[in-house]
Protein backbone atom coordinates (compact mmCIF):
# COMPACT_ATOMS: atom_id res chain seq x y z
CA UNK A 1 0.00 0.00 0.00
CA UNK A 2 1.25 3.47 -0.57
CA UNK A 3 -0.46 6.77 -0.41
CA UNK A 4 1.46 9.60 -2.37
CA UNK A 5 0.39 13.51 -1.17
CA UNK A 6 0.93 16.46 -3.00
CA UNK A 7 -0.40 19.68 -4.01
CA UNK A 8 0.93 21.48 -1.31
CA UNK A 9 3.15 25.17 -1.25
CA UNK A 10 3.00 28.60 -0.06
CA UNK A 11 0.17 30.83 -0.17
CA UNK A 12 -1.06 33.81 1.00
CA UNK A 13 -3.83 34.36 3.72
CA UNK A 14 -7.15 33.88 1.37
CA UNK A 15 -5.35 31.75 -0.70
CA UNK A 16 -6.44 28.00 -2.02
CA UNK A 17 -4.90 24.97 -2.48
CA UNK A 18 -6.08 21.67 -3.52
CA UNK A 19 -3.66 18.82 -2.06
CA UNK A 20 -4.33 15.32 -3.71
CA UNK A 21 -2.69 11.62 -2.05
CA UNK A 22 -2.66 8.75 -4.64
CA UNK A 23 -3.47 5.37 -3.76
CA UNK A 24 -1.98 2.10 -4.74
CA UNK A 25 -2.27 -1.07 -3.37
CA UNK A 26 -5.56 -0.33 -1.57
CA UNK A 27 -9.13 0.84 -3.11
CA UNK A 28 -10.31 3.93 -1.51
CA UNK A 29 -13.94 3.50 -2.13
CA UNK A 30 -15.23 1.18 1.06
CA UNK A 31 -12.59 2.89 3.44
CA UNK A 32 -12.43 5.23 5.89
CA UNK A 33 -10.21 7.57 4.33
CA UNK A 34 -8.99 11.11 6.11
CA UNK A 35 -6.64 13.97 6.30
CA UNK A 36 -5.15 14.91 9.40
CA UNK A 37 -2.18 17.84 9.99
CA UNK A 38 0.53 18.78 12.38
CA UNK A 39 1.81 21.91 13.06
CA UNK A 40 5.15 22.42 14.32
CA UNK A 41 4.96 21.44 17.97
CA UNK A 42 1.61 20.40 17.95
CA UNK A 43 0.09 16.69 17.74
CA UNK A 44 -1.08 15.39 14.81
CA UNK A 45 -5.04 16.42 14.64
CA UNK A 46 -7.84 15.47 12.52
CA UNK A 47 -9.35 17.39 9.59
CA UNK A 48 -11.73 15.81 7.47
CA UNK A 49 -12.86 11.94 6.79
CA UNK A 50 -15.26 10.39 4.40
CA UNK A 51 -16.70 7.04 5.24
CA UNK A 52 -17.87 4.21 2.70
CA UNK A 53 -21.17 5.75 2.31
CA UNK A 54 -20.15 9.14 1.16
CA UNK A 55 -20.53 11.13 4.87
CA UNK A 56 -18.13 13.90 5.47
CA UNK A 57 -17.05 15.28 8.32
CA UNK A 58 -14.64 17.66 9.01
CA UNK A 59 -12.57 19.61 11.96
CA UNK A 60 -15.16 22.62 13.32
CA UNK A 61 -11.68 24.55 12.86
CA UNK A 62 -11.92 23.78 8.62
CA UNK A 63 -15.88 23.47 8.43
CA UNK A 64 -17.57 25.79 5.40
CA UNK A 65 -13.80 26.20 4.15
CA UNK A 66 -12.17 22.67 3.51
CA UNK A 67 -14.27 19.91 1.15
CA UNK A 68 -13.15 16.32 1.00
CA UNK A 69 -13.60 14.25 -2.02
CA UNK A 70 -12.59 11.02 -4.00
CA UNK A 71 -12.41 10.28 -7.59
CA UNK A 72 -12.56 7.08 -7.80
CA UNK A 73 -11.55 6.44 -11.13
CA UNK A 74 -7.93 7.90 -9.80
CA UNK A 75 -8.38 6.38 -6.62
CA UNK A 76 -7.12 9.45 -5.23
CA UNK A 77 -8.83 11.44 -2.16
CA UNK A 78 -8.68 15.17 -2.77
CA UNK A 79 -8.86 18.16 0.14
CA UNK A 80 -9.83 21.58 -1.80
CA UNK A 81 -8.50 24.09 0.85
CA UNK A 82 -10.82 27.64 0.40
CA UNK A 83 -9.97 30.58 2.61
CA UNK A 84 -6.58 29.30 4.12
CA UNK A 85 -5.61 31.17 6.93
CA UNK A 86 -1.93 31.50 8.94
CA UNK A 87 -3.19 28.83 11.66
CA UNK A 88 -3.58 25.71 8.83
CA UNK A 89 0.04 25.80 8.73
CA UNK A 90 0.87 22.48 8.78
CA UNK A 91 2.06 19.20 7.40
CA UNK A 92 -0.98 17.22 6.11
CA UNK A 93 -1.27 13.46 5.59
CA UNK A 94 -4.06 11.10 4.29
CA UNK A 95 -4.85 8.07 5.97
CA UNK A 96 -6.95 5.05 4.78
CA UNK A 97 -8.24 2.58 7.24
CA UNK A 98 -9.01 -1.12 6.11
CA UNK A 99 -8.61 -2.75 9.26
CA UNK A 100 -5.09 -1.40 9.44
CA UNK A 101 -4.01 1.85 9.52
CA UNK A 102 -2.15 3.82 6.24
CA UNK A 103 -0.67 7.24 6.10
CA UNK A 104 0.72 8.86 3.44
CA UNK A 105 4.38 11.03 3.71
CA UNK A 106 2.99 14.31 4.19
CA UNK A 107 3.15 17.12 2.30
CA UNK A 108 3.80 20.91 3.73
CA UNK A 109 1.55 23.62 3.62
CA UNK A 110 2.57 27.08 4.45
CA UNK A 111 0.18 30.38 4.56
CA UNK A 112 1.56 33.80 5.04
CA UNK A 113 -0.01 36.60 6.56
């Protein structure tokens, strides 16, 4: 199994960003499949999830601004990041769980005031 992130960068305050993680070796639709982030100094902390029957549900901290989504034809799980703000400053993984847990490497995300 391997989950590959990217999309990430620098951005201003306001910005977007869509990050995208890959998956091979798994499906993603039937999974529990997430993003979570850590800030420097700061445990890792959820962000958003989507469960086998399409539910979302996200951090209150990214709610109305963050949407999670999967395209299943790429097998890839997608977070379109609206309205970024200095405090999402973090390194951001997906995770699939199918009865064992999967993260990806990370990828960074920086916003500027």
């Amino acid at each position: 199994v391997q989950l590959v992130e990217s999309g990430g960068g620098l951005v201003q305050a306001g910005g977007s960003l869509r990050l995208s993680c890959a998956a091979s070796g798994i499906m993603l639709r039937g999974n529990h499949v997430a993003w979570y982030r850590q800030a420097p100094g700061k445990e890792r902390e959820f962000v958003a999830r989507i469960i086998p029957n399409s539910t979302t549900d996200y951090a209150n901290s990214v709610k109305g601004r963050f949407t999670i989504s999967i395209e299943n034809a790429k097998n890839t799980v997608y977070l379109q990041m609206n309205k970024l703000q200095p405090e999402d400053t973090a390194v951001y993984y997906c995770r699939v769980v199918s009865g064992y847990s999967y993260w990806g490497q990370g990828t960074q995300v920086t916003v500027s005031s």
